[in-house]
Protein backbone atom coordinates (compact mmCIF):
# COMPACT_ATOMS: atom_id res chain seq x y z
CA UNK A 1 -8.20 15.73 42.93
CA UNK A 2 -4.50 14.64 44.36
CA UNK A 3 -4.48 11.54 45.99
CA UNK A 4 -2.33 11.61 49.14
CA UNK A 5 -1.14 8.63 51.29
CA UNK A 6 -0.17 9.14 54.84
CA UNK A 7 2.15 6.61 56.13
CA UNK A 8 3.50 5.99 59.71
CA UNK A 9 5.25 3.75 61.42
CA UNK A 10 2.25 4.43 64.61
CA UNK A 11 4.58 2.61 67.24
CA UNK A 12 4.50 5.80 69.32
CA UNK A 13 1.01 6.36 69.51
CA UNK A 14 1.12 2.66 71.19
CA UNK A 15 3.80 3.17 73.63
CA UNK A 16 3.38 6.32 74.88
CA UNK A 17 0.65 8.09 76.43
CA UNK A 18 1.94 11.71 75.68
CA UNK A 19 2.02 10.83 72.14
CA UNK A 20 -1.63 9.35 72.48
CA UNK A 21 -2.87 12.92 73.99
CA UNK A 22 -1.40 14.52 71.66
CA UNK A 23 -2.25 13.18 68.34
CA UNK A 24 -5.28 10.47 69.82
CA UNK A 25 -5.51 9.34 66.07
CA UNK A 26 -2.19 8.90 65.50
CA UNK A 27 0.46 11.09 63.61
CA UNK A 28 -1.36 9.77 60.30
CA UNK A 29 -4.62 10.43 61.93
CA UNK A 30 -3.89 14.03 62.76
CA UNK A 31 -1.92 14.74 58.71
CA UNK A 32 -4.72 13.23 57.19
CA UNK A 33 -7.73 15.12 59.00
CA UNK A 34 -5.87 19.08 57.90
CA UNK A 35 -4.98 17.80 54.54
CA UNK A 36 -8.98 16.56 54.11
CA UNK A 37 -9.35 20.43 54.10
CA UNK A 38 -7.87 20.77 51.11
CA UNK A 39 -10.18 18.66 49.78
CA UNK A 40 -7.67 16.15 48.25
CA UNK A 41 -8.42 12.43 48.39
CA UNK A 42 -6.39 10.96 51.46
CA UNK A 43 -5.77 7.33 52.70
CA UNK A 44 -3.53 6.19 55.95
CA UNK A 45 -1.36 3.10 56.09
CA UNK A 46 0.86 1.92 58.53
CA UNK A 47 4.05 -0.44 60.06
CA UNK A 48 2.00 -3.22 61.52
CA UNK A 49 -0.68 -3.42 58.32
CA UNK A 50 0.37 -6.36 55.41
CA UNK A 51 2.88 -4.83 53.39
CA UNK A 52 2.68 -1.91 55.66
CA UNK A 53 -0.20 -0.76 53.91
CA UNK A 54 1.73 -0.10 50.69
CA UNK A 55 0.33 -2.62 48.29
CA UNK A 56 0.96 -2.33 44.51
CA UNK A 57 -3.00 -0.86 44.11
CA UNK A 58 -2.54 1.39 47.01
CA UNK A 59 1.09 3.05 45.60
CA UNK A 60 -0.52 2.62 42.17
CA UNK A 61 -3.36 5.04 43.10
CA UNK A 62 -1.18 7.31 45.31
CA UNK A 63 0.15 11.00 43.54
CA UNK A 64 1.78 12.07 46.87
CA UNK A 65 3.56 9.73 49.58
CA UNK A 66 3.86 11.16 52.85
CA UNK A 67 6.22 9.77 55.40
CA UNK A 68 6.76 9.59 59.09
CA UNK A 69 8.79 7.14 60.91
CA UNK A 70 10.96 6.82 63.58
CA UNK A 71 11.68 3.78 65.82
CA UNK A 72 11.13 0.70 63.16
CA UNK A 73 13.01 2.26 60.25
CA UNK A 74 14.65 -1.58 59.99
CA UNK A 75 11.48 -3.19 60.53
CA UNK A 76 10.48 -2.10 57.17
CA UNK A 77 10.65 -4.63 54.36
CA UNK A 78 13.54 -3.99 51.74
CA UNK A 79 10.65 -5.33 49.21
CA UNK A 80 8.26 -2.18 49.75
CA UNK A 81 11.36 0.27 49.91
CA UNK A 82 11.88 -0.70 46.19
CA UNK A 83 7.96 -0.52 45.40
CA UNK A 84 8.17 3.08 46.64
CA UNK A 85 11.21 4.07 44.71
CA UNK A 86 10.27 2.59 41.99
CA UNK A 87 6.93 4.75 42.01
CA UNK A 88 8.56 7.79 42.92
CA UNK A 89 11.55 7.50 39.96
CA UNK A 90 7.60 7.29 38.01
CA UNK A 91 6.42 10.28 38.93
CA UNK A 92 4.79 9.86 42.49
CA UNK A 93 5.80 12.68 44.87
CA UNK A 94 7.10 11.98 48.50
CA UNK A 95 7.50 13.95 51.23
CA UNK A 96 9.66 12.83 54.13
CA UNK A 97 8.92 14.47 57.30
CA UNK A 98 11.19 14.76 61.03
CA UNK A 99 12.71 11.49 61.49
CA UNK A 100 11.90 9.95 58.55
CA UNK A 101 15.05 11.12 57.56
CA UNK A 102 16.67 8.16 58.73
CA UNK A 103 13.88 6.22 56.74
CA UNK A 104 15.10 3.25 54.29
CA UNK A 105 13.33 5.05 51.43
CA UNK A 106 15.09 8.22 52.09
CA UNK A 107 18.15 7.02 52.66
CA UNK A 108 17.94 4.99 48.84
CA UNK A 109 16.90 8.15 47.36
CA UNK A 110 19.92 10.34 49.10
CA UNK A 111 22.55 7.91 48.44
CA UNK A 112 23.86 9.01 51.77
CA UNK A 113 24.04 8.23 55.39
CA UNK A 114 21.74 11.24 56.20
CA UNK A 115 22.51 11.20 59.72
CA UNK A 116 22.89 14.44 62.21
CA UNK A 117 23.10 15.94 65.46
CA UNK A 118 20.43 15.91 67.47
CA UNK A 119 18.78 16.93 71.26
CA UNK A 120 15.75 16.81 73.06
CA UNK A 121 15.47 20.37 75.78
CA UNK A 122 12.01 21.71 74.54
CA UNK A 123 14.33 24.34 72.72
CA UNK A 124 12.74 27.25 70.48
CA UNK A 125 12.85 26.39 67.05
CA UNK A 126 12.87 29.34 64.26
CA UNK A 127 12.63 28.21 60.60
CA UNK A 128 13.33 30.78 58.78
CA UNK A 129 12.23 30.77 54.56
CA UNK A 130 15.18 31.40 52.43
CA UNK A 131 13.48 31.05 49.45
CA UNK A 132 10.28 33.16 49.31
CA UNK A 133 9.20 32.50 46.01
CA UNK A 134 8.75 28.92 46.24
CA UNK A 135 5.48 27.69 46.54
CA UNK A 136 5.79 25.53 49.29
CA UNK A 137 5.75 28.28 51.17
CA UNK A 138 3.02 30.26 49.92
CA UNK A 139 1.50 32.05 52.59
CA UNK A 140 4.10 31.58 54.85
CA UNK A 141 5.91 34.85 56.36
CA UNK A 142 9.58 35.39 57.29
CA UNK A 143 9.39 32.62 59.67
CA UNK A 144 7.84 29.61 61.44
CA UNK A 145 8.22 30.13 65.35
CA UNK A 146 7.38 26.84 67.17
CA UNK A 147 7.87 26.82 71.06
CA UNK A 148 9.22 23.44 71.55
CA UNK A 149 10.65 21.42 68.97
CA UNK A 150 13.47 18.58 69.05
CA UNK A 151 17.07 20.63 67.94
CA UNK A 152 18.62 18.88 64.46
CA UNK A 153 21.79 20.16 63.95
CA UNK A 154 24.11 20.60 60.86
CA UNK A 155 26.07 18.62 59.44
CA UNK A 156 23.12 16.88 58.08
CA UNK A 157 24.91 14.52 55.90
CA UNK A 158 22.52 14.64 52.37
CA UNK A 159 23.38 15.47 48.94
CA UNK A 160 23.13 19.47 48.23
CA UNK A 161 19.57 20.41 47.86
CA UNK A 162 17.97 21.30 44.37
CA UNK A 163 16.16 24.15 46.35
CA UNK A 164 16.80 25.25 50.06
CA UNK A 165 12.90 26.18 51.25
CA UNK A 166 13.52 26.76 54.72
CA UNK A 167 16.85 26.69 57.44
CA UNK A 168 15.91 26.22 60.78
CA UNK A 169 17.76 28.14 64.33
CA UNK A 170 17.19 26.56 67.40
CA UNK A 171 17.75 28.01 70.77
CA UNK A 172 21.05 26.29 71.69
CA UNK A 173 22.46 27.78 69.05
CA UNK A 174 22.45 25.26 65.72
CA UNK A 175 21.21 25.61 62.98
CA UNK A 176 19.81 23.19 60.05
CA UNK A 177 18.41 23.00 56.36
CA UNK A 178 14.99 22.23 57.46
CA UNK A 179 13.19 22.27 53.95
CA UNK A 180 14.87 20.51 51.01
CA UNK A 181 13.70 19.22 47.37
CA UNK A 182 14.66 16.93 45.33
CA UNK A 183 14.27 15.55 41.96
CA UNK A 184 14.63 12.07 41.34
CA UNK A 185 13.49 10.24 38.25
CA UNK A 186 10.24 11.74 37.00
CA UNK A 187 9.29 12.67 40.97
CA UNK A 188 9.52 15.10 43.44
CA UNK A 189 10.81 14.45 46.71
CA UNK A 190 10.43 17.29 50.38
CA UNK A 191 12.32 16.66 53.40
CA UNK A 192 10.61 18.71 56.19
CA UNK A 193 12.10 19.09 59.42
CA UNK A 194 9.70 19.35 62.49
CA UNK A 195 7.17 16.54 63.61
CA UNK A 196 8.49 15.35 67.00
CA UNK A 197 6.28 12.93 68.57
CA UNK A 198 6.01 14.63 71.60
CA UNK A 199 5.10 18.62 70.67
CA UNK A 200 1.59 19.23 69.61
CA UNK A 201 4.02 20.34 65.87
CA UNK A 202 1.14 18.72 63.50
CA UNK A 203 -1.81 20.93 64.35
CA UNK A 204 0.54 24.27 64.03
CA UNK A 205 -1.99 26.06 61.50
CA UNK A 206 1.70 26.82 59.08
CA UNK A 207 3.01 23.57 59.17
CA UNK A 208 -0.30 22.32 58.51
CA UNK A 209 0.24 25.17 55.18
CA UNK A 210 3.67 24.26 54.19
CA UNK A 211 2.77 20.41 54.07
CA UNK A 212 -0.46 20.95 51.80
CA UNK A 213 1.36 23.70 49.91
CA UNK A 214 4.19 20.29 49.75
CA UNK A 215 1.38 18.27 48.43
CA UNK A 216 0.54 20.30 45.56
CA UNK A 217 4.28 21.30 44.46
CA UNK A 218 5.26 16.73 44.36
CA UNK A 219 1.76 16.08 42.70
CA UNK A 220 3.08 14.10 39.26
CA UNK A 221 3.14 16.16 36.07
CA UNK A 222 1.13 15.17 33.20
CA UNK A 223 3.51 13.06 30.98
CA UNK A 224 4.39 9.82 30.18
CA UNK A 225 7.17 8.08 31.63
CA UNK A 226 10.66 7.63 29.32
CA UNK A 227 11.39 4.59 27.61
CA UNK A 228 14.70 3.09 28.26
CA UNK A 229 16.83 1.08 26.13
CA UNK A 230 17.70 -0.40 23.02
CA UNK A 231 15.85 2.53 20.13
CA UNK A 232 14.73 2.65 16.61
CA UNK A 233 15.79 5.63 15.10
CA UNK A 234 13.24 7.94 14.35
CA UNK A 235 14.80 8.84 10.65
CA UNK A 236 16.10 7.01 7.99
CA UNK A 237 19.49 6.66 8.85
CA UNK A 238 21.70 6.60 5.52
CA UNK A 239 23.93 3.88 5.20
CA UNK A 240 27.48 5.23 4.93
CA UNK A 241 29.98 3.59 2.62
């Protein structure tokens, strides 16, 4: 059983009424509710919750972190960013979806400004995979087609991928590395492009596959984590003269 987290910042839910017929549970709500499908184990948190719903029990039960945010990215406290990295350099997988790219956490982990272009014209987006054999997108065709998405352009401003998963073409013409991982410590990290508040993306039946297929690939690995430090040696070591 993989124990998934779904975090969000929920401040659009509360502001706007599209965003409230669209996903009437919240962002969280709606992630949570396909990935109970799967039958993994799945808690939300969110912003407004004490410590944002990321307590050291919470993150200390968590395998995979998922992330959505958007408006509050500074509203969230420098103190939990470094709970979270710390847990993910320990093995705890996180996936970073739409906007969350400009997240704190993400940010930490790139090392970069991770900025972009961006525009909102109800645009075609096509993301096409560009590596088929990876099994985040198992069962997953050519392409994704989604009717209206929010265009994110190149140059997205992040360090070179370990593995491009998917590149997306939008209908004005740009184009964008839509599915990246990462390795970082003893955890895997997946930065997945669509999720604007505003288009129904969430309960597309192949995003909805290429985020549990996500949850799977970050789960931890079975290991211990590496000790650091000052080491005995594990020989005799002869004295030399």
């Amino acid at each position: 059983m993989i124990n998934v987290t779904v975090w969000n910042e929920n401040r659009h839910e509360q502001k706007n009424e599209v965003v409230r017929d669209i996903y009437p549970e919240g962002i969280h709500g709606a992630i949570a509710q396909f990935l109970k499908e799967d039958q993994v184990e799945v808690k939300t948190a969110t912003l407004d919750q004490a410590e944002h719903g990321l307590t050291e029990d919470v993150l200390a039960s968590t395998d995979v972190l998922i992330w959505w945010g958007h408006l509050a990215h500074d509203e969230v406290s420098d103190t939990v960013v470094e709970k979270v990295k710390k847990r993910v350099l320990e093995g705890m997988g996180l996936i970073v979806l739409h906007s969350g790219h400009f997240s704190k956490i993400f940010k930490t982990l790139m090392g970069t400004s991770c900025d972009l272009k961006w525009r909102e014209a109800d645009e075609k987006e096509r993301l096409w995979v560009v590596d088929p054999s990876h099994p985040i997108v198992d069962g997953i065709g050519e392409y994704i087609e989604l009717e209206k998405e929010e265009m994110y352009g190149e140059h997205f401003d992040i360090p070179a991928p370990d593995q491009l998963v998917m590149m997306s073409w939008f209908e004005g013409g740009e184009v964008f590395r839509s599915g990246c991982t990462y390795q970082r410590g003893n955890g895997k990290i997946f930065y997945f492009r669509p999720g604007h508040e505003t288009y129904p993306t969430y309960h597309n039946e192949q995003i909805q596959r290429v985020i549990k297929n996500a949850v799977k690939w970050a789960k931890p690995v079975d290991r211990y984590y590496p000790v650091y430090g000052n080491a005995k040696p594990l020989e005799e070591i002869k004295v030399k003269n």
